[in-house]
C-alpha atoms as a PDB file:
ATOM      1  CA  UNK A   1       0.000   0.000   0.000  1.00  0.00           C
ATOM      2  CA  UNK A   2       2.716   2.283  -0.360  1.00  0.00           C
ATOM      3  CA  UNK A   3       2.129   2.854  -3.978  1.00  0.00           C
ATOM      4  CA  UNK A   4      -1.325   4.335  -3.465  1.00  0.00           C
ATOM      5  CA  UNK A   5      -0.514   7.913  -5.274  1.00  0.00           C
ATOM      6  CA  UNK A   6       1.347   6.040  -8.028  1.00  0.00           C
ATOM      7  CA  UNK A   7      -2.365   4.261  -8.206  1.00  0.00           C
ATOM      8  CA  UNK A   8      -4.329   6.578  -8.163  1.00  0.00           C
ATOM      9  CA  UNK A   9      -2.452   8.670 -10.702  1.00  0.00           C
ATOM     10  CA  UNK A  10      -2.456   5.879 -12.908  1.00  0.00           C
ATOM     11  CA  UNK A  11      -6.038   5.574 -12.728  1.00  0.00           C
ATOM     12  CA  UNK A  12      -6.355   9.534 -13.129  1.00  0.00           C
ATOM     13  CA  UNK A  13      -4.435   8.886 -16.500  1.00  0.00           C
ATOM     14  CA  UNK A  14      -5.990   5.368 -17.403  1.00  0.00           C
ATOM     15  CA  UNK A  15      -9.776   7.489 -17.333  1.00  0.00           C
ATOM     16  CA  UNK A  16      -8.612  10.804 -19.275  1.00  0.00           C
ATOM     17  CA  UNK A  17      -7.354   8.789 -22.416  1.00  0.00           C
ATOM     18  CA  UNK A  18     -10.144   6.237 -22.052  1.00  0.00           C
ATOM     19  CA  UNK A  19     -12.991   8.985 -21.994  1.00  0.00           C
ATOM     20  CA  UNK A  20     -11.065  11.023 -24.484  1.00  0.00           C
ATOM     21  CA  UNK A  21     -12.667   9.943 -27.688  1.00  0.00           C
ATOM     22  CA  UNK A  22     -15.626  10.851 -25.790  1.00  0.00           C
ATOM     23  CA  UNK A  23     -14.910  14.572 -25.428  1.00  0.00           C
ATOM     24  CA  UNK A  24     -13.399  14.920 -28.493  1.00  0.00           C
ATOM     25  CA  UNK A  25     -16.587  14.312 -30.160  1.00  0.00           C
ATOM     26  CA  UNK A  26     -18.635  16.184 -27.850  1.00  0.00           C
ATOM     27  CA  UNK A  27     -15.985  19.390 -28.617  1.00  0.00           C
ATOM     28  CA  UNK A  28     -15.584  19.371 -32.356  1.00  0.00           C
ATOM     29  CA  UNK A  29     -19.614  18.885 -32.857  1.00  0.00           C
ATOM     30  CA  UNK A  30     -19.769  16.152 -34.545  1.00  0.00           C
ATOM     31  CA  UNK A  31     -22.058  14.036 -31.444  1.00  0.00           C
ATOM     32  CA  UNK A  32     -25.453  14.884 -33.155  1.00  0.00           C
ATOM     33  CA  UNK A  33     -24.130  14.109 -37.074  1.00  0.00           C
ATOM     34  CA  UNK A  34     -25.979  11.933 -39.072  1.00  0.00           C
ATOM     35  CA  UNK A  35     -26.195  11.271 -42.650  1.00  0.00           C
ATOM     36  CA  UNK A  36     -28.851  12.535 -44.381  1.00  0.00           C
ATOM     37  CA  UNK A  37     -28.894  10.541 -48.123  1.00  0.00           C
ATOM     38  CA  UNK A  38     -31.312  12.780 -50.098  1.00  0.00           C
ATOM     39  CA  UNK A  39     -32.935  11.517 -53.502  1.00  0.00           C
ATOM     40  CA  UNK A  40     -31.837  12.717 -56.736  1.00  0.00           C
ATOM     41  CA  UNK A  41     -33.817  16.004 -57.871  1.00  0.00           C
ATOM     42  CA  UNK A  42     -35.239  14.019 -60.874  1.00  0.00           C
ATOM     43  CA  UNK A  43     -37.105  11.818 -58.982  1.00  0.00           C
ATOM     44  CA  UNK A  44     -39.924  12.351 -56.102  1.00  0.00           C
ATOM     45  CA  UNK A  45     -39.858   8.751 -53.905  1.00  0.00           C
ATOM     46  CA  UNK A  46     -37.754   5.832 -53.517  1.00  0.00           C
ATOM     47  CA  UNK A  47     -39.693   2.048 -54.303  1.00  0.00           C
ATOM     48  CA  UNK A  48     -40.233   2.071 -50.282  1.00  0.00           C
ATOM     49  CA  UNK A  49     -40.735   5.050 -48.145  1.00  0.00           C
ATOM     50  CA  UNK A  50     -37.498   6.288 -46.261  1.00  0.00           C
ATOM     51  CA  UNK A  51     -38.196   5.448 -43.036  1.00  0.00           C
ATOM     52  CA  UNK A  52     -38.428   1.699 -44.722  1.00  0.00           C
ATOM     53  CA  UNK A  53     -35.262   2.140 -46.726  1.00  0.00           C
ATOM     54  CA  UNK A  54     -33.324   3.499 -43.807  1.00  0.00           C
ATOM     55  CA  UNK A  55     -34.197   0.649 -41.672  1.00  0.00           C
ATOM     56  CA  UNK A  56     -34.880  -2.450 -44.265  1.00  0.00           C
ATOM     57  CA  UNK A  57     -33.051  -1.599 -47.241  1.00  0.00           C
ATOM     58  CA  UNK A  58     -30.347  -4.497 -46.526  1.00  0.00           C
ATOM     59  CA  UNK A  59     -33.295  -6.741 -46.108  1.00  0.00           C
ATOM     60  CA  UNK A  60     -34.956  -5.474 -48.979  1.00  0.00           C
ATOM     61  CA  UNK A  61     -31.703  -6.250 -50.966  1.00  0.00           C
ATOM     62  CA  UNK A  62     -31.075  -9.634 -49.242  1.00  0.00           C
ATOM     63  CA  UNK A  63     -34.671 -11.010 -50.173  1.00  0.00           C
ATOM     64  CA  UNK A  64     -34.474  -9.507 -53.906  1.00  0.00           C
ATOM     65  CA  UNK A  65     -31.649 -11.163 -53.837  1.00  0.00           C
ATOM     66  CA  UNK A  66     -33.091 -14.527 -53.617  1.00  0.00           C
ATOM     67  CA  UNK A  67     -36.293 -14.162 -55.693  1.00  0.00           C
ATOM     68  CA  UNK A  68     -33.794 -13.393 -58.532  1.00  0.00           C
ATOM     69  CA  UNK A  69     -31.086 -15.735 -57.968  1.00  0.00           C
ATOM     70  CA  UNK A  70     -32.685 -18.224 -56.672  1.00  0.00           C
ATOM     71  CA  UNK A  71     -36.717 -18.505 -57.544  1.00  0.00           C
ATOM     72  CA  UNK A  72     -36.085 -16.744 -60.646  1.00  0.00           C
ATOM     73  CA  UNK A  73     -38.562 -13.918 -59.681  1.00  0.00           C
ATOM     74  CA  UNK A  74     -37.759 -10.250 -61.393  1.00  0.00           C
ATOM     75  CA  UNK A  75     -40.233  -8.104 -60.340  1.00  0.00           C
ATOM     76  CA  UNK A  76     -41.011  -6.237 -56.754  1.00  0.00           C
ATOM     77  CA  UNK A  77     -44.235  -4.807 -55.905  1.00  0.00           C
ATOM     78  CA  UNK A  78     -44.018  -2.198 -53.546  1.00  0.00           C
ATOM     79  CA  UNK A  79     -46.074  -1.282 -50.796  1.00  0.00           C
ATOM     80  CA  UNK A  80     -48.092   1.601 -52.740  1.00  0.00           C
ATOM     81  CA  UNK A  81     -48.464  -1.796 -55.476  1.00  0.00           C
ATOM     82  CA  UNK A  82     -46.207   0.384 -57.867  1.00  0.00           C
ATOM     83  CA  UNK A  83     -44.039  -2.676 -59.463  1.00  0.00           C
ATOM     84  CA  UNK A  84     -39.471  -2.090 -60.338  1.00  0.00           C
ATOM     85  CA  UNK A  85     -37.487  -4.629 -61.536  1.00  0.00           C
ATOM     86  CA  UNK A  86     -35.287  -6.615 -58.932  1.00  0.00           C
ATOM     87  CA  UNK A  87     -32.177  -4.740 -60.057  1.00  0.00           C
ATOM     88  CA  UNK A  88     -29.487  -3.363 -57.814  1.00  0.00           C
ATOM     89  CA  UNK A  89     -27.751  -1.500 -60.915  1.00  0.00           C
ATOM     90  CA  UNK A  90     -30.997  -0.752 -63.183  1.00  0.00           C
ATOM     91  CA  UNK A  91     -33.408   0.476 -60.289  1.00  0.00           C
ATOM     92  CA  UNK A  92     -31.188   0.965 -56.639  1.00  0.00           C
ATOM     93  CA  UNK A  93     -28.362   2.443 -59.142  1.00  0.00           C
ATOM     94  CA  UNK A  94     -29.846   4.662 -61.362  1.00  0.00           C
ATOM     95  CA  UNK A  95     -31.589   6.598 -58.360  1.00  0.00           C
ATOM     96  CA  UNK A  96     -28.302   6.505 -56.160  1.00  0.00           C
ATOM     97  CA  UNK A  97     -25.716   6.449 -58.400  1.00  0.00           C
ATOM     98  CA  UNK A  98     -23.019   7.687 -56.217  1.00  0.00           C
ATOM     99  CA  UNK A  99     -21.643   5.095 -54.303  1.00  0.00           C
ATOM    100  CA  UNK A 100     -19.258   7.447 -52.355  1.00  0.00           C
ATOM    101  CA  UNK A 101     -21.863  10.234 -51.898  1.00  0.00           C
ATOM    102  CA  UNK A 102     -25.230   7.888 -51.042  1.00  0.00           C
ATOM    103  CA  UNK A 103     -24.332   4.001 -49.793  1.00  0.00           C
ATOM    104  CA  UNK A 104     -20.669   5.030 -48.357  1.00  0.00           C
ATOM    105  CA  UNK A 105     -21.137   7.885 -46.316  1.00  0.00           C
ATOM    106  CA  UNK A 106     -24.202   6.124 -44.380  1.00  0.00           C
ATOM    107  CA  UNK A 107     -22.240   2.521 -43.932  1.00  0.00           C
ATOM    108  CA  UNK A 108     -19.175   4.149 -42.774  1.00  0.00           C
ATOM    109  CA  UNK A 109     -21.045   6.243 -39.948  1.00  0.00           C
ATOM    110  CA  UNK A 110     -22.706   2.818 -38.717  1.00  0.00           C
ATOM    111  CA  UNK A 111     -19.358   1.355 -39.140  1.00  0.00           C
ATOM    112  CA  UNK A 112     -20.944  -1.419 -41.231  1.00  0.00           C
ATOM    113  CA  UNK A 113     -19.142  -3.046 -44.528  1.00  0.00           C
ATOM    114  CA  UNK A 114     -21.822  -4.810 -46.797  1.00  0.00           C
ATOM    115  CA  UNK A 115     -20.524  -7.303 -49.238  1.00  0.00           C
ATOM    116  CA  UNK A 116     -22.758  -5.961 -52.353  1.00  0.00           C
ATOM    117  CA  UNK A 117     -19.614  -5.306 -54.207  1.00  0.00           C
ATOM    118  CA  UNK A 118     -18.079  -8.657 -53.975  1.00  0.00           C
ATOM    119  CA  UNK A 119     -20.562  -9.546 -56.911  1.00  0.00           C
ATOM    120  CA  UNK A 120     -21.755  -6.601 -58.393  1.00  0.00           C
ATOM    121  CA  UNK A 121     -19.261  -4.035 -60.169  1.00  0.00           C
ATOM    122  CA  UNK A 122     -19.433  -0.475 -59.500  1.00  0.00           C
ATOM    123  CA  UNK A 123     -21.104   1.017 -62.631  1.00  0.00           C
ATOM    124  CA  UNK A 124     -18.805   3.263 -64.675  1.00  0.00           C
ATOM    125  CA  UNK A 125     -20.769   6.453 -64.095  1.00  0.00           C
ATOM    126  CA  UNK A 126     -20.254   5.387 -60.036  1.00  0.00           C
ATOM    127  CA  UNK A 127     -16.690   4.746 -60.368  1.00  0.00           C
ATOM    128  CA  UNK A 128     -15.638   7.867 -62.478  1.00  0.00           C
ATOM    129  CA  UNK A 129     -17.306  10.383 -59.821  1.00  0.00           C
ATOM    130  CA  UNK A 130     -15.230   8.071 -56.502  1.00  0.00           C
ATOM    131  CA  UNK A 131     -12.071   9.128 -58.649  1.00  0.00           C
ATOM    132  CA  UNK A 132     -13.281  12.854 -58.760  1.00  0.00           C
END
């Protein structure tokens, strides 16, 4: 017990650089930032509404995925009974065709790395705007 102010000094230090990240975010601002992915001007709604996109959209993908690939099935019918083709790059991509801009900066804030791209290439209008 003679080490007690070594301790608690330690400690002192141990909880600054532990909570650090913590008020580093509350100081620069950034604690209330959230990605807001807005549509393109040209069009008026997604196939869903975006509270549903925001919160299913991997689902969404994930079951079109499977009616295509595997029951052969190529057409969705939304909830408003509106019907799109079960395409990531002819429907999701010619809405949201900025990888970088729309899908990127909204997985990288939830710190989330989906594995679309493992099968599907980034389209060339996609890929020339990342380089810009």
């Amino acid at each position: 017990m003679y080490d007690k102010g070594k301790i608690i000094g330690g400690l002192a230090i141990f909880l600054c650089l532990a909570a650090f990240p913590a008020w580093y975010i509350a100081a620069s601002g950034k604690a209330d930032y959230r990605p807001n992915p807005v549509l393109p001007l040209s069009e008026n709604q997604c196939i869903e509404s975006k509270e549903y996109m925001k919160q299913y959209h991997m689902q969404l993908l994930q079951q079109w995925r499977d009616s295509a690939v595997r029951h052969d099935v190529t057409t969705y019918t939304a909830s408003d009974n509106k019907t799109y083709d079960i395409s990531l790059t002819d429907t999701c991509l010619k809405c949201h065709s900025n990888k970088s801009e729309f899908c990127d900066t909204c997985h990288n804030y939830a710190g989330v790395s989906p594995n679309c791209w493992e099968c599907h290439n980034i389209p060339s209008n996609t890929a020339s705007q990342e380089t810009k």
